[in-house]
C-alpha atoms as a PDB file:
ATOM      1  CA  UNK A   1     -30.132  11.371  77.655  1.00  0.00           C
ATOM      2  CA  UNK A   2     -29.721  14.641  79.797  1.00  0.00           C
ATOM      3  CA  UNK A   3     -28.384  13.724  83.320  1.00  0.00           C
ATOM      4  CA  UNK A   4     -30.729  14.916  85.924  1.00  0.00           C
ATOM      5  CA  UNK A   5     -29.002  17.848  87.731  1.00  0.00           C
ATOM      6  CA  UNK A   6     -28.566  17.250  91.681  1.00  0.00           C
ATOM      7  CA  UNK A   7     -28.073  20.721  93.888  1.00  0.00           C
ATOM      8  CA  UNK A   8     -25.972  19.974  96.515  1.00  0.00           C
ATOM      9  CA  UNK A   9     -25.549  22.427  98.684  1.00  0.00           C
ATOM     10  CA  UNK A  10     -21.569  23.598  99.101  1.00  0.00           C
ATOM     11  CA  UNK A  11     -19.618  23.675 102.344  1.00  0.00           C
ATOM     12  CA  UNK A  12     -17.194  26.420 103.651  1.00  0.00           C
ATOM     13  CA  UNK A  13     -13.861  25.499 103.897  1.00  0.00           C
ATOM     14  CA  UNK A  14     -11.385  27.915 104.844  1.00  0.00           C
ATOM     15  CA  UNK A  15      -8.864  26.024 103.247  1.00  0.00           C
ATOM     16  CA  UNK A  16      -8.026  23.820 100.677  1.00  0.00           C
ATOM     17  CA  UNK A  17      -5.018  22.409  98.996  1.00  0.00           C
ATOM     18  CA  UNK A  18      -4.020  24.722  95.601  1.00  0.00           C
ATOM     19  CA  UNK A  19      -6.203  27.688  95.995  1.00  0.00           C
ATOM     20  CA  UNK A  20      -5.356  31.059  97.054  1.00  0.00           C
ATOM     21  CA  UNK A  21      -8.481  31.607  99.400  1.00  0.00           C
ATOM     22  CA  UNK A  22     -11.153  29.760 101.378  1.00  0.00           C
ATOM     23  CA  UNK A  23     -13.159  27.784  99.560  1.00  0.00           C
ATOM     24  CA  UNK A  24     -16.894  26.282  98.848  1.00  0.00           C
ATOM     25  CA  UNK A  25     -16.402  22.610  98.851  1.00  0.00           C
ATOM     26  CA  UNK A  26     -18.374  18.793  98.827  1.00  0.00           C
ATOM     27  CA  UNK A  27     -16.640  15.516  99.401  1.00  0.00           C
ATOM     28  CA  UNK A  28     -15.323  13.980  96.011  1.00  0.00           C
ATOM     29  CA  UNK A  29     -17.216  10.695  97.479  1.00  0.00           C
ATOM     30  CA  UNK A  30     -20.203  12.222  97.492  1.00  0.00           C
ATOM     31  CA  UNK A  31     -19.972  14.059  94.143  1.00  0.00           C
ATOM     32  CA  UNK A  32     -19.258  10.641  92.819  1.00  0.00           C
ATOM     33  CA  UNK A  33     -21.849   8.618  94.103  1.00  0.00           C
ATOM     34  CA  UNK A  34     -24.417  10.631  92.779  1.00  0.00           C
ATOM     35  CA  UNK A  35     -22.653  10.256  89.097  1.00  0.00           C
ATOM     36  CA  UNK A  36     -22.308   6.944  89.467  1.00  0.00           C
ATOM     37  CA  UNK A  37     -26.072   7.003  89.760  1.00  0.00           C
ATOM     38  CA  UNK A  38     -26.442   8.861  86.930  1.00  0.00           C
ATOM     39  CA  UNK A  39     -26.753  12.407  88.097  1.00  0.00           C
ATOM     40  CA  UNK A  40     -24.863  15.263  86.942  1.00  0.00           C
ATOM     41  CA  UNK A  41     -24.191  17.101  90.894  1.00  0.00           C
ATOM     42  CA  UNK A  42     -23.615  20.944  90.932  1.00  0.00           C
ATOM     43  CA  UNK A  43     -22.535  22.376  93.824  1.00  0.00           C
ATOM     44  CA  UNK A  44     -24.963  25.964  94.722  1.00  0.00           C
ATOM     45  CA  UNK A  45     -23.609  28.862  96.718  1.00  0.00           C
ATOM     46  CA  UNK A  46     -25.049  29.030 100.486  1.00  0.00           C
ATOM     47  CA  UNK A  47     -26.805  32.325 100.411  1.00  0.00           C
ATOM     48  CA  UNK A  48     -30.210  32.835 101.945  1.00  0.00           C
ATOM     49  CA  UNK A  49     -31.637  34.482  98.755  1.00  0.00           C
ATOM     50  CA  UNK A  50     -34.336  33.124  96.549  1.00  0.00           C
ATOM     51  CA  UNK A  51     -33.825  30.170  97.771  1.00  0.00           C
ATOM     52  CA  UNK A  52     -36.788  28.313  96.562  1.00  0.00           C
ATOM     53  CA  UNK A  53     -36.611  30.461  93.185  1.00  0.00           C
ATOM     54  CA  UNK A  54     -33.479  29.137  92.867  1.00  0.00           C
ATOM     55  CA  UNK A  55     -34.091  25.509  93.959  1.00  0.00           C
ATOM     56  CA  UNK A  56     -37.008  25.102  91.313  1.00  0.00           C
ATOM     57  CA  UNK A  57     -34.424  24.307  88.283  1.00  0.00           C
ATOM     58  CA  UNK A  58     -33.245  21.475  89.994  1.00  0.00           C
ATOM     59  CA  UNK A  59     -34.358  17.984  89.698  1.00  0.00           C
ATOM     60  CA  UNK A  60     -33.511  16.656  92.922  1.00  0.00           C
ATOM     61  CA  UNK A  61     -31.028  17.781  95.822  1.00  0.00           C
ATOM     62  CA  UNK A  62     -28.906  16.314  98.305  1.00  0.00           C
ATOM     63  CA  UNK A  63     -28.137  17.836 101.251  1.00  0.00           C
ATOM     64  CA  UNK A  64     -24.882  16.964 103.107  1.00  0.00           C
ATOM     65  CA  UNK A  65     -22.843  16.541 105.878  1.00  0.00           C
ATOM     66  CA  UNK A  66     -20.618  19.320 107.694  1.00  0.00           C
ATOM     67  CA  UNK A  67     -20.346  21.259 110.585  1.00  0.00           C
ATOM     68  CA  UNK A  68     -23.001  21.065 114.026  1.00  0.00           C
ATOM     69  CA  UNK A  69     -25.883  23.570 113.315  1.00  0.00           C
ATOM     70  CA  UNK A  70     -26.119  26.757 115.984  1.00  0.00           C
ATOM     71  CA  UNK A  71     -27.921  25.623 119.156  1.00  0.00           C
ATOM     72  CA  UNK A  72     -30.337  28.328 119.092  1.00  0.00           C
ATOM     73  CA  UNK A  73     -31.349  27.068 115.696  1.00  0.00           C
ATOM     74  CA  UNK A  74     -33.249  24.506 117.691  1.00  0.00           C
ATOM     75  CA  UNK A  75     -34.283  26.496 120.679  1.00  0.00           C
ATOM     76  CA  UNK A  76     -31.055  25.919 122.962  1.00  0.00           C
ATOM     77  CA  UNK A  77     -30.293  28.428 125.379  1.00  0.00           C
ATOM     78  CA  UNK A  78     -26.495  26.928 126.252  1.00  0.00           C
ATOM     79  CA  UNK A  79     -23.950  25.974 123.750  1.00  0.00           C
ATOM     80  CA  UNK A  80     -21.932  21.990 125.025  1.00  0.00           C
ATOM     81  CA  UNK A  81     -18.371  22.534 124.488  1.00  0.00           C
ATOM     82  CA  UNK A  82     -18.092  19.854 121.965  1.00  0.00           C
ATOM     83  CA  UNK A  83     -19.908  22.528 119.413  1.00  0.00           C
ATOM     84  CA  UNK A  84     -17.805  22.993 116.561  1.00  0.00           C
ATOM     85  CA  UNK A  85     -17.839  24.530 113.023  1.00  0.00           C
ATOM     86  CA  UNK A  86     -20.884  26.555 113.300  1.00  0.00           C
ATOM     87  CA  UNK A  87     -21.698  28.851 110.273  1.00  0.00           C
ATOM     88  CA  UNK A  88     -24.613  31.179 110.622  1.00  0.00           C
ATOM     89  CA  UNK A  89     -24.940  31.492 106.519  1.00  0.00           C
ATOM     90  CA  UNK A  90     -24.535  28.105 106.182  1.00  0.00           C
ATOM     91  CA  UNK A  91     -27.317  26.635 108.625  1.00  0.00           C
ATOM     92  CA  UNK A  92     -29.035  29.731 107.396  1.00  0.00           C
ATOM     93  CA  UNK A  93     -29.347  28.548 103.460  1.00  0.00           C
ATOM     94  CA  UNK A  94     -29.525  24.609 104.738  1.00  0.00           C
ATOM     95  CA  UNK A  95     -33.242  24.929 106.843  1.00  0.00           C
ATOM     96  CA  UNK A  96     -34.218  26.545 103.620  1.00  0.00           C
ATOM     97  CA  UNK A  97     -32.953  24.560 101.241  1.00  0.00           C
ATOM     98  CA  UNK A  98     -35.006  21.714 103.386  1.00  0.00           C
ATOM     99  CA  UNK A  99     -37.923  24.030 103.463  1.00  0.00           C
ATOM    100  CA  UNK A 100     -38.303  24.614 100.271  1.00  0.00           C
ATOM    101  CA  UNK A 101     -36.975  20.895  99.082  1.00  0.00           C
ATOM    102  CA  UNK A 102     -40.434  19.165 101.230  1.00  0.00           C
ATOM    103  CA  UNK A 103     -42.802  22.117 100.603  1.00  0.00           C
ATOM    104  CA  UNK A 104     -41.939  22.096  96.382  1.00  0.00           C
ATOM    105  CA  UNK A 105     -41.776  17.859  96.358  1.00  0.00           C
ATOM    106  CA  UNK A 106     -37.989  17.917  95.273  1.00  0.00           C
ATOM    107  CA  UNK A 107     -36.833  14.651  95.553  1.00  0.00           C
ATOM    108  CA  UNK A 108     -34.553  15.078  98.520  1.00  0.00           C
ATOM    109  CA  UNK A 109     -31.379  13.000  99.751  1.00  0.00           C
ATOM    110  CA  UNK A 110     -30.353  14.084 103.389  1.00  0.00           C
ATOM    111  CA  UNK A 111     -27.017  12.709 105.075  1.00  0.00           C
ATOM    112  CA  UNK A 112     -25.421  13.412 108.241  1.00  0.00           C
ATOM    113  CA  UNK A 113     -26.061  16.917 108.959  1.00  0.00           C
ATOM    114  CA  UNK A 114     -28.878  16.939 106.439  1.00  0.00           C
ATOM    115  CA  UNK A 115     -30.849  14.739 108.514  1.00  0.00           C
ATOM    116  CA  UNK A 116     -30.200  16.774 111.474  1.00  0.00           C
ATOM    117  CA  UNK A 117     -31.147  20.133 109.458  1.00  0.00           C
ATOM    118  CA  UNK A 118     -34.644  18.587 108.198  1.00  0.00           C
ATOM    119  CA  UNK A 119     -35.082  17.949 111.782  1.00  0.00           C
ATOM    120  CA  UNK A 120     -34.628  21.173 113.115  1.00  0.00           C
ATOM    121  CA  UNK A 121     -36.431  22.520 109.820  1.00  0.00           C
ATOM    122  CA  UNK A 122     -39.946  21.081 110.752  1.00  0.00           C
ATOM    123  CA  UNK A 123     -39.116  22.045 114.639  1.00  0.00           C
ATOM    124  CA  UNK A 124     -37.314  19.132 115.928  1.00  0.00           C
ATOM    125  CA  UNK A 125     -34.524  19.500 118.286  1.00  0.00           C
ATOM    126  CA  UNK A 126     -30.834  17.580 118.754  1.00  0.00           C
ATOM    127  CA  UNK A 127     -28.900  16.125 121.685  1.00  0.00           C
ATOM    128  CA  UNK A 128     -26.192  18.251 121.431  1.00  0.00           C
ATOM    129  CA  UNK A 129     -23.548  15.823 122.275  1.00  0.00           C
ATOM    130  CA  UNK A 130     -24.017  12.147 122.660  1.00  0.00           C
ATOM    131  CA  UNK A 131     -21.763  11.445 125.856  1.00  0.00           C
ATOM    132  CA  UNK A 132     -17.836  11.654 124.052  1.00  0.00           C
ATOM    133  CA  UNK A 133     -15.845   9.195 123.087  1.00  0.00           C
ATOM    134  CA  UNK A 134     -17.286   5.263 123.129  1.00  0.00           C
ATOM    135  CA  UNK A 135     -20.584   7.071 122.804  1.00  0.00           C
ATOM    136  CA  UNK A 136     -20.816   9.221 120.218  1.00  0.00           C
ATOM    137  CA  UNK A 137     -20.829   7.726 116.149  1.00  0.00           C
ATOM    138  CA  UNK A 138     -17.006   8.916 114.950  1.00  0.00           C
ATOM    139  CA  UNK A 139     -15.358   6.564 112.799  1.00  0.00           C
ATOM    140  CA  UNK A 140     -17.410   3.711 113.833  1.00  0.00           C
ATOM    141  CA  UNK A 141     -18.895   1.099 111.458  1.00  0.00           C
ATOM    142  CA  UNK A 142     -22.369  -0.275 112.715  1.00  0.00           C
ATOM    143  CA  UNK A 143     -25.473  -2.259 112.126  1.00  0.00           C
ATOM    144  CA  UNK A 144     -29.104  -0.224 111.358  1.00  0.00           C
ATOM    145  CA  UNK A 145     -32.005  -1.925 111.687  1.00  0.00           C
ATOM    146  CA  UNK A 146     -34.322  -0.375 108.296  1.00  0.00           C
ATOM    147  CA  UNK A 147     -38.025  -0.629 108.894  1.00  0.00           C
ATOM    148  CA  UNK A 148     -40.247  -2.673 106.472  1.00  0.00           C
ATOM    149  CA  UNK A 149     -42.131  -0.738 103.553  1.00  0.00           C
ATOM    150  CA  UNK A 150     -40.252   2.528 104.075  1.00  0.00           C
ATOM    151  CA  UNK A 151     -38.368   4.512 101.064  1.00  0.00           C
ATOM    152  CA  UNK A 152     -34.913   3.808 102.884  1.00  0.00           C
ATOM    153  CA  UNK A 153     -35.515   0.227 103.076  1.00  0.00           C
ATOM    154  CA  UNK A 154     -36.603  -0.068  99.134  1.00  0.00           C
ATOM    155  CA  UNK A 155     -33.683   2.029  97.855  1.00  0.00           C
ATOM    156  CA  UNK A 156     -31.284  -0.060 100.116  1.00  0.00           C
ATOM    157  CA  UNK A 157     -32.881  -3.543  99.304  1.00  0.00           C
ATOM    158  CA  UNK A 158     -32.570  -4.469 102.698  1.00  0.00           C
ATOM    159  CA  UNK A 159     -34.009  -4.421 106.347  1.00  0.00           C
ATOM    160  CA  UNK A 160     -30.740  -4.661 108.033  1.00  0.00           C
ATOM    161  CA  UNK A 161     -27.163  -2.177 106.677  1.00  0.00           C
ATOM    162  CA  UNK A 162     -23.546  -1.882 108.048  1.00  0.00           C
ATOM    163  CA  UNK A 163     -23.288   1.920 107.703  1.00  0.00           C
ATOM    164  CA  UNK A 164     -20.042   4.340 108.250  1.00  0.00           C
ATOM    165  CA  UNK A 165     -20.914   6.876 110.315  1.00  0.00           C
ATOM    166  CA  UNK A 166     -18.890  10.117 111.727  1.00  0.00           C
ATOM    167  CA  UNK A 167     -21.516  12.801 114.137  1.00  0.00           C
ATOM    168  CA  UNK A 168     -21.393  13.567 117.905  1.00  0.00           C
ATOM    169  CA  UNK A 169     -25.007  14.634 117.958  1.00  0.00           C
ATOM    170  CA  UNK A 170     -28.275  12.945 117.271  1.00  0.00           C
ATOM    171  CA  UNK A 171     -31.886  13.706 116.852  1.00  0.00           C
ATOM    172  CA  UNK A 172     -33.702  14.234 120.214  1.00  0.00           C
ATOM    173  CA  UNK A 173     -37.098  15.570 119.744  1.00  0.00           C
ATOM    174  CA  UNK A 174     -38.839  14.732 116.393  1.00  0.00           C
ATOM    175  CA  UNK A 175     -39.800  17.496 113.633  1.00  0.00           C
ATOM    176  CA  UNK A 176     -43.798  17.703 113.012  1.00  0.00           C
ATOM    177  CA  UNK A 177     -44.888  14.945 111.196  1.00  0.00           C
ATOM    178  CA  UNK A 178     -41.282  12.821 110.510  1.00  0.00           C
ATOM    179  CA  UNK A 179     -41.249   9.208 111.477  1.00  0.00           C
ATOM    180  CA  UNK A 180     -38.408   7.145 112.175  1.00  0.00           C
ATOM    181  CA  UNK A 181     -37.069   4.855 109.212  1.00  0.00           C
ATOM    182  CA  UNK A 182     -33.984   3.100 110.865  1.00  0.00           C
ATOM    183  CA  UNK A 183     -32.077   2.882 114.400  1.00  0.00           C
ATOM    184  CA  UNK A 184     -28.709   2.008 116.258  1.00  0.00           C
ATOM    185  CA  UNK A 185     -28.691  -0.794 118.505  1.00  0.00           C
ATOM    186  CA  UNK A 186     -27.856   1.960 121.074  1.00  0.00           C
ATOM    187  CA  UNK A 187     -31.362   3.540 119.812  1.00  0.00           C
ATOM    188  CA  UNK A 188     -30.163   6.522 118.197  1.00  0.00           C
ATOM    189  CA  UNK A 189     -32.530   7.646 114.937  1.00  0.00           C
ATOM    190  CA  UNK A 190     -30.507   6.659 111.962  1.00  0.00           C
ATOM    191  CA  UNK A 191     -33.213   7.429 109.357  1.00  0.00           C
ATOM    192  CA  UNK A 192     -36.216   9.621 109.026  1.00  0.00           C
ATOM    193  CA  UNK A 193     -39.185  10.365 106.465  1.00  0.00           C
ATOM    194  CA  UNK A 194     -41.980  12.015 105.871  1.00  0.00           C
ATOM    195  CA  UNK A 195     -45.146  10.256 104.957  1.00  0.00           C
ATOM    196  CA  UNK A 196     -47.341  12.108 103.157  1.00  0.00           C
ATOM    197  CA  UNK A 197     -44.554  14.436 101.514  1.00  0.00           C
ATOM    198  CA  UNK A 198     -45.347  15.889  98.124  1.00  0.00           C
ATOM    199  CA  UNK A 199     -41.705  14.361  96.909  1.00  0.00           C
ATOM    200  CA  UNK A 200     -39.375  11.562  97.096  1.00  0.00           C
ATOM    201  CA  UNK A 201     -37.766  12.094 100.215  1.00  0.00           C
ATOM    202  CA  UNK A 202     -35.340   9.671 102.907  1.00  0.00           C
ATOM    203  CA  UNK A 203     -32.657  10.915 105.385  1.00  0.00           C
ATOM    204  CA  UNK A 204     -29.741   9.017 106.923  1.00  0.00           C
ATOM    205  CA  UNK A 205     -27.605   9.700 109.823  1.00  0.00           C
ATOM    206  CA  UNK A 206     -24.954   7.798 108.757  1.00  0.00           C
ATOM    207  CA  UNK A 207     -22.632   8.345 105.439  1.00  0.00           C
ATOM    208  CA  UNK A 208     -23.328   6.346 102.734  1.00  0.00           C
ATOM    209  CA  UNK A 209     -20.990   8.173 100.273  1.00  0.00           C
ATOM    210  CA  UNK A 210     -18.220   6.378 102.216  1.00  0.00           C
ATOM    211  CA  UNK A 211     -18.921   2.500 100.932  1.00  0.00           C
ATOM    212  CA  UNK A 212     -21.450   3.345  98.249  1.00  0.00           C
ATOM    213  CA  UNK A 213     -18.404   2.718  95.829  1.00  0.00           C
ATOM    214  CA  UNK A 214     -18.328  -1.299  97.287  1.00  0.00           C
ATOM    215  CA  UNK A 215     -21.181  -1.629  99.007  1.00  0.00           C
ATOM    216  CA  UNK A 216     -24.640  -1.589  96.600  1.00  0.00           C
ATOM    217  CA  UNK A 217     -27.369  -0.968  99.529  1.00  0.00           C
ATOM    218  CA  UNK A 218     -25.208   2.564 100.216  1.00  0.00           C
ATOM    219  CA  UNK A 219     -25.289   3.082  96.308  1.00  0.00           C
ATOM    220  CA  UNK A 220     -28.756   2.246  96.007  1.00  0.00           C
ATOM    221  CA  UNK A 221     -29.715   5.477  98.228  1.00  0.00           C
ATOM    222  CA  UNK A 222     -27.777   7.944  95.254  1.00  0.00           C
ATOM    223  CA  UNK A 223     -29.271   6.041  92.650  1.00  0.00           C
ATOM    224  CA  UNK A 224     -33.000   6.240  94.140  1.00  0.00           C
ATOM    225  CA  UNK A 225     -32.858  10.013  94.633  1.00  0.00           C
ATOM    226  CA  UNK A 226     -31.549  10.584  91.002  1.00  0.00           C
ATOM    227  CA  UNK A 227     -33.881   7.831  89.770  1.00  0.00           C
ATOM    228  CA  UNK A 228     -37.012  10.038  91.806  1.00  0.00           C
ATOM    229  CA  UNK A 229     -34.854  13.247  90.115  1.00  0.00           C
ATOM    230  CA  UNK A 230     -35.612  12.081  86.469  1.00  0.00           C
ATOM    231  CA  UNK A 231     -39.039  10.842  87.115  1.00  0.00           C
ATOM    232  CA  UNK A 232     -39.954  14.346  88.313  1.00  0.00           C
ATOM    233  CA  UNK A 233     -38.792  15.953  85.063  1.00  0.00           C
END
């Protein structure tokens, strides 16, 4: 049976080990999770063209983690110093790609950064830095609290996860009509949906690509988008 195909949206690298010039990239953990769920991933180009045109012969999509999203994107009128890797193209293409994902009912993965772009997509704004180090989420391991009867909590199988997690920044204002899915102890949002969305849809702050290879509750999140991804064809 035909894998169903999973856009996820590439990352600009400028560089990478063996090639001559900068690069598009995803994480190899990533790439593999969702083919370990049965998906066949394919990695799009980040330019704001057609983007929903384009989207449409997809199945499902995942959108990833990277760089912090411009300020302005959400309103911002100062930039904190702790800002970094901001590509106009990319956050550009991203708030489309989450557009277009909710408004067509593409089943829709969103990690990290993804979460944050839906956010900002359905005019939410971020806390642009969570207070530095022994604040923020960077190489910390942590306990979420998932909330009962949500799509987070049924693709996990479980109400409470120990999730990896890597971001300075966190959701501070919600996007129209997303409710919170899952928490930090310190209270930061660590999941969001959208009730009433046309597709199969969750978000996570933290990176499940990171244990999904050991740890079947992170899994279970790749294999419930591609699972939503086939029923949809």
């Amino acid at each position: 049976m035909t894998r169903p195909l999973i856009a996820v949206p590439a990352r600009f690298s400028a560089t990478t080990s063996a090639l001559r010039y900068a690069a598009e990239v995803n994480a190899r953990a990533l790439i593999e999770a969702v083919w370990r769920a049965g998906g066949e991933p394919a990695s799009i180009h980040p330019a704001d063209s057609d983007v929903a045109a384009r989207l449409a012969r997809f199945d499902g999509i995942l959108l990833p983690g990277g760089g912090d999203l411009a300020p302005h994107r959400y309103g911002a009128t100062d930039t904190h110093a702790a800002v970094y890797d901001v590509d106009e193209t990319q956050d550009a293409f991203d708030l489309d790609v989450a557009r277009a994902a909710l408004d067509l009912g593409i089943p829709l993965l969103a990690i990290c950064r993804g979460l944050q772009v839906v956010d900002v997509a359905l005019g939410g704004t971020l806390e642009q830095d969570m207070g530095g180090p022994g604040r923020e989420h960077r190489h910390l391991v942590h306990p979420v609290e998932l909330r009962s009867g949500t799509a987070v909590e049924r693709a996990t199988g479980a109400q409470k996860v120990e999730v990896s997690c890597y971001h300075h920044q966190r959701v501070d204002r919600l996007g129209e009509g997303l409710e919170v899915t899952a928490r930090a102890a310190d209270g930061t949002v660590e999941g969001l949906e959208l009730p009433g969305s046309p597709g199969w849809f969750t978000a996570v702050q933290w990176h499940p690509e990171d244990t999904a290879h050991e740890d079947p509750a992170q899994q279970g999140l790749f294999d419930a988008l591609v699972r939503a991804a086939g029923d949809r064809r």
